[in-house]
Protein backbone atom coordinates (compact mmCIF):
# COMPACT_ATOMS: atom_id res chain seq x y z
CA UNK A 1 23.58 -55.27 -51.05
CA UNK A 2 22.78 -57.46 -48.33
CA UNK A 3 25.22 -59.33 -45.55
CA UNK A 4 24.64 -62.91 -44.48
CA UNK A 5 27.32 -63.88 -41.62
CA UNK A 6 29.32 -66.20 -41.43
CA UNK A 7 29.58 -66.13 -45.51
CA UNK A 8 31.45 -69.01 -47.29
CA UNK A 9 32.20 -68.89 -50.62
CA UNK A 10 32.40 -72.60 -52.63
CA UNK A 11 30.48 -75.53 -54.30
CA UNK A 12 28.08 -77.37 -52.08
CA UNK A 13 25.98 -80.37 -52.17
CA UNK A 14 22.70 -80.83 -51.37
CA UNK A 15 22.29 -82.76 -48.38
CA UNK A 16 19.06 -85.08 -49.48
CA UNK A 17 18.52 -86.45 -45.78
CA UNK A 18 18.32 -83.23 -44.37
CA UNK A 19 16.25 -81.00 -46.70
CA UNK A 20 12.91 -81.54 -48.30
CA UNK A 21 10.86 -80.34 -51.38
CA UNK A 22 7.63 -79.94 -50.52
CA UNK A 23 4.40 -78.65 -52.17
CA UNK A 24 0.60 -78.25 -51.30
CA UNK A 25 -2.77 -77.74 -53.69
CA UNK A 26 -5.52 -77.02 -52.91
CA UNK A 27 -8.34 -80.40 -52.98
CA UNK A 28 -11.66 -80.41 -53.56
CA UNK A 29 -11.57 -76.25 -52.67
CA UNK A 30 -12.12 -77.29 -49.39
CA UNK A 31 -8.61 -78.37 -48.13
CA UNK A 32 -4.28 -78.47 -49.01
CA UNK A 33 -2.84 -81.46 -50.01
CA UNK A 34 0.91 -81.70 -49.00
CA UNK A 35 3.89 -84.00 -50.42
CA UNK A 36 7.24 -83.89 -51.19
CA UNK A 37 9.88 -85.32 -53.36
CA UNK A 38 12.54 -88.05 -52.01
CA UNK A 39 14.67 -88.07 -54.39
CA UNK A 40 16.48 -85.18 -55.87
CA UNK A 41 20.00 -83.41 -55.69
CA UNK A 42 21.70 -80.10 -56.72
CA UNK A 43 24.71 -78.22 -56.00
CA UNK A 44 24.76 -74.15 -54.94
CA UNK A 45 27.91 -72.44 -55.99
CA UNK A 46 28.23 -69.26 -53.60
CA UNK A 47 30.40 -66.58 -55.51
CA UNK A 48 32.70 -63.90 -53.84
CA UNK A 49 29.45 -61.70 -53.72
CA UNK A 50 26.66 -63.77 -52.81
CA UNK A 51 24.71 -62.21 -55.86
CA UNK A 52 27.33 -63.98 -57.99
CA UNK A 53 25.66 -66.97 -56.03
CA UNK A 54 23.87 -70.17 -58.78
CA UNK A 55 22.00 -73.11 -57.94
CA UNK A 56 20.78 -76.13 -59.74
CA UNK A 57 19.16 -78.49 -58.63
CA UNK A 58 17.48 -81.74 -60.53
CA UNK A 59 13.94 -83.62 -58.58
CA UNK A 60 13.06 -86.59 -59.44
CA UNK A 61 8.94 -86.95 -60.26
CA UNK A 62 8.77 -90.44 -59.41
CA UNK A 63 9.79 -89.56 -56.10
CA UNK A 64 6.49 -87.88 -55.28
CA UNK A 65 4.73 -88.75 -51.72
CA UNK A 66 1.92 -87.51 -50.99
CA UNK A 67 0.79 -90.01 -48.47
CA UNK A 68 -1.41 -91.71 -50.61
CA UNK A 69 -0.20 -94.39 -52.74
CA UNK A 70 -3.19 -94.38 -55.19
CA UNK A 71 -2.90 -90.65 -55.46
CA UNK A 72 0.75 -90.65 -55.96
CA UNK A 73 0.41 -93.25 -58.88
CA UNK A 74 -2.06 -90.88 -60.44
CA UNK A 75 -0.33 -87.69 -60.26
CA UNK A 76 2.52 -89.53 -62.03
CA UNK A 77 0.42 -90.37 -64.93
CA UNK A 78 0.11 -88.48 -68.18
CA UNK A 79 -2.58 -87.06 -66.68
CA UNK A 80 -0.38 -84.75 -64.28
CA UNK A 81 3.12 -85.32 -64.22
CA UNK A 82 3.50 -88.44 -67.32
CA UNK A 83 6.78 -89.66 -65.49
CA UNK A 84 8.01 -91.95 -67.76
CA UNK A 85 8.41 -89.29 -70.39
CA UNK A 86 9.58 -86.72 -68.18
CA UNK A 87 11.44 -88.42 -65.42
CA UNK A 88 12.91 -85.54 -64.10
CA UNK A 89 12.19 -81.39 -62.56
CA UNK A 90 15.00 -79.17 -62.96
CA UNK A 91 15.42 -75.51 -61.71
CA UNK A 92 18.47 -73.48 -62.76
CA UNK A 93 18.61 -69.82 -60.81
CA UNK A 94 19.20 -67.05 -63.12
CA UNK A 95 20.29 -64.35 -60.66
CA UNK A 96 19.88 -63.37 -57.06
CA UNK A 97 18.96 -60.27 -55.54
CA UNK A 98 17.53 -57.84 -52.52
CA UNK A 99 14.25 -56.35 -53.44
CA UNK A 100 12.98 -54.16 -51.01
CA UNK A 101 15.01 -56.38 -47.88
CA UNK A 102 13.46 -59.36 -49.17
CA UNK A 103 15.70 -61.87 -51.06
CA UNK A 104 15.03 -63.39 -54.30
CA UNK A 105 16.28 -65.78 -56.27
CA UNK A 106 15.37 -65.69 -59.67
CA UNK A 107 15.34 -69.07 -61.78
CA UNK A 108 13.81 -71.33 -64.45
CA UNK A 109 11.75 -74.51 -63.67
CA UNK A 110 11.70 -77.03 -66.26
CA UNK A 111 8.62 -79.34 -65.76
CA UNK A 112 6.93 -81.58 -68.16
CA UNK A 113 9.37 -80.03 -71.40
CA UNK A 114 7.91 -76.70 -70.07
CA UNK A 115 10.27 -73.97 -69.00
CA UNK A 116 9.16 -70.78 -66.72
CA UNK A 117 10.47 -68.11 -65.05
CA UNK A 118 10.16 -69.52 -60.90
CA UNK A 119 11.30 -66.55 -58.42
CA UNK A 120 11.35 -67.68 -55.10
CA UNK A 121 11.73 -65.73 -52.15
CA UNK A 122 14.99 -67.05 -50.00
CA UNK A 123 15.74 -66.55 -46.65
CA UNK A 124 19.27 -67.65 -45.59
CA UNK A 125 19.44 -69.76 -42.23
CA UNK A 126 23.26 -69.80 -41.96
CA UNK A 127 26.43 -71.00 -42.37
CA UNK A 128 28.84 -72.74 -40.03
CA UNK A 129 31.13 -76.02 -39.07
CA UNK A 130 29.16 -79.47 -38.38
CA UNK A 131 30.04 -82.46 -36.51
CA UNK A 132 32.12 -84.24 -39.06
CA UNK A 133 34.75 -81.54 -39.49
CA UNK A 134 33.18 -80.45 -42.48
CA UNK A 135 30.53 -76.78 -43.11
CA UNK A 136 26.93 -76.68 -43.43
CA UNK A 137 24.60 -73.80 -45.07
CA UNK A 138 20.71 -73.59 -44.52
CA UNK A 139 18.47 -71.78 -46.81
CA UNK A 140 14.69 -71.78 -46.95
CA UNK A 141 13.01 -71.00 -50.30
CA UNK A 142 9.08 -70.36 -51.54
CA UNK A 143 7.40 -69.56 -54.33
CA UNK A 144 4.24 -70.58 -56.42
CA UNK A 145 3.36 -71.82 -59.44
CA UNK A 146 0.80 -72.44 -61.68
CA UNK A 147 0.45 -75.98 -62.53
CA UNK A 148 -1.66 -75.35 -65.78
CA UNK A 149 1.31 -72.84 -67.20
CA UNK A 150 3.54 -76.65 -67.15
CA UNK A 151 1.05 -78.47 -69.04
CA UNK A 152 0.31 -80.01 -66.04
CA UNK A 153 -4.10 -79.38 -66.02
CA UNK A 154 -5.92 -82.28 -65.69
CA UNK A 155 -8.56 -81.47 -63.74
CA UNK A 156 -12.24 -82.64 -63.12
CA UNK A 157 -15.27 -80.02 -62.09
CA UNK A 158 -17.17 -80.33 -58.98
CA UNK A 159 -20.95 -80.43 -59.16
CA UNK A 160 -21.11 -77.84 -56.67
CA UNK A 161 -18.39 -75.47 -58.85
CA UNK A 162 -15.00 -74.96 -58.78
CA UNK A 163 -12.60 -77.99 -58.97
CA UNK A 164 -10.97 -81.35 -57.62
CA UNK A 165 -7.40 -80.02 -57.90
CA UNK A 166 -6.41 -76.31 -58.00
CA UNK A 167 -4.20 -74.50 -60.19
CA UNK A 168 -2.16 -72.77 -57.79
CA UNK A 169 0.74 -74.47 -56.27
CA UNK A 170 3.03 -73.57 -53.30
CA UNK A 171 6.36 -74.41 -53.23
CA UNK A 172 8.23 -75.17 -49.96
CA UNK A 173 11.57 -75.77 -49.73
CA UNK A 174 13.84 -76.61 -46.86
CA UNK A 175 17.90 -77.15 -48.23
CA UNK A 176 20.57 -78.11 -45.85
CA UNK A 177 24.03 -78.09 -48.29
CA UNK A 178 27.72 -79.23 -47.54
CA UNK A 179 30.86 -77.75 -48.70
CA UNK A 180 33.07 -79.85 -50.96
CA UNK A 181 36.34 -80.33 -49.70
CA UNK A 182 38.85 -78.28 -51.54
């Protein structure tokens, strides 16, 4: 069992404006590409144990922001993402846990119809009061996936070997939630 001070036990909201979903892939084999999604919400329900702890959370893929317009409207074609078919990301945990002193919250991501087992490793930046009257809970999560096991594997080959886009994606994630008033 693990302790996390300051411990609150409720529903929360994901604060969009201060969190981000963020990602890089490797391009070209030379370099990481980063983005993020804009647009997404979810709510974590923290249970009397914090193992009794869910989240679900829903991203939206037309959200994506790489930097790069033309590259953005690509990876939401069929070719990567096809977000007019599948509009939306979802990950559901499944549990929560200490392995070894590292935490680990166990969940499904559903991406492109495609539904996988996602653990990602959580580290838990606090909980206290904000400046509205109101309490605040930080959490960092990452994990990696790979893109191909979504369906998600276009890809073009490099005349010098290897590829434009890799398979392997990291998985950033920086959550700021709220408590809901009782």
């Amino acid at each position: 069992m693990f302790a996390v001070p300051g411990y609150v036990e409720g529903t929360w909201d994901i604060d969009p404006v201060h969190s981000e979903i963020g990602f890089s892939v490797r391009h070209m084999m030379v370099s990481k590409v980063r983005g993020k999604f804009k647009e997404f919400s979810g709510t974590i329900v923290t249970g009397e144990k914090p193992t009794d702890s869910t989240v679900e959370a829903v991203i939206e893929m037309g959200s994506i922001d790489t930097g790069n317009s033309d590259r953005d409207a690509h990876v939401r074609s069929a070719d990567f993402f096809a977000a007019d078919t599948f509009p939306t990301m979802t990950y559901r945990s499944t549990g929560l846990h200490d392995a070894d002193g590292t935490l680990l919250l166990d969940g499904e991501l559903t991406l492109k119809g495609v539904t996988r087992s996602v653990p990602l490793t959580l580290e838990v930046g606090g909980f206290g009061p904000d400046a509205y009257g109101g309490t605040r809970a930080g959490f960092t999560a990452v994990g990696e996936i790979k893109r191909s096991e979504f369906g998600v594997d276009f890809n073009a080959a490099l005349e010098t070997g290897g590829v434009v886009v890799g398979d392997k994606i990291s998985l950033e994630l920086e959550i700021e939630v709220v408590l809901r008033a009782a």
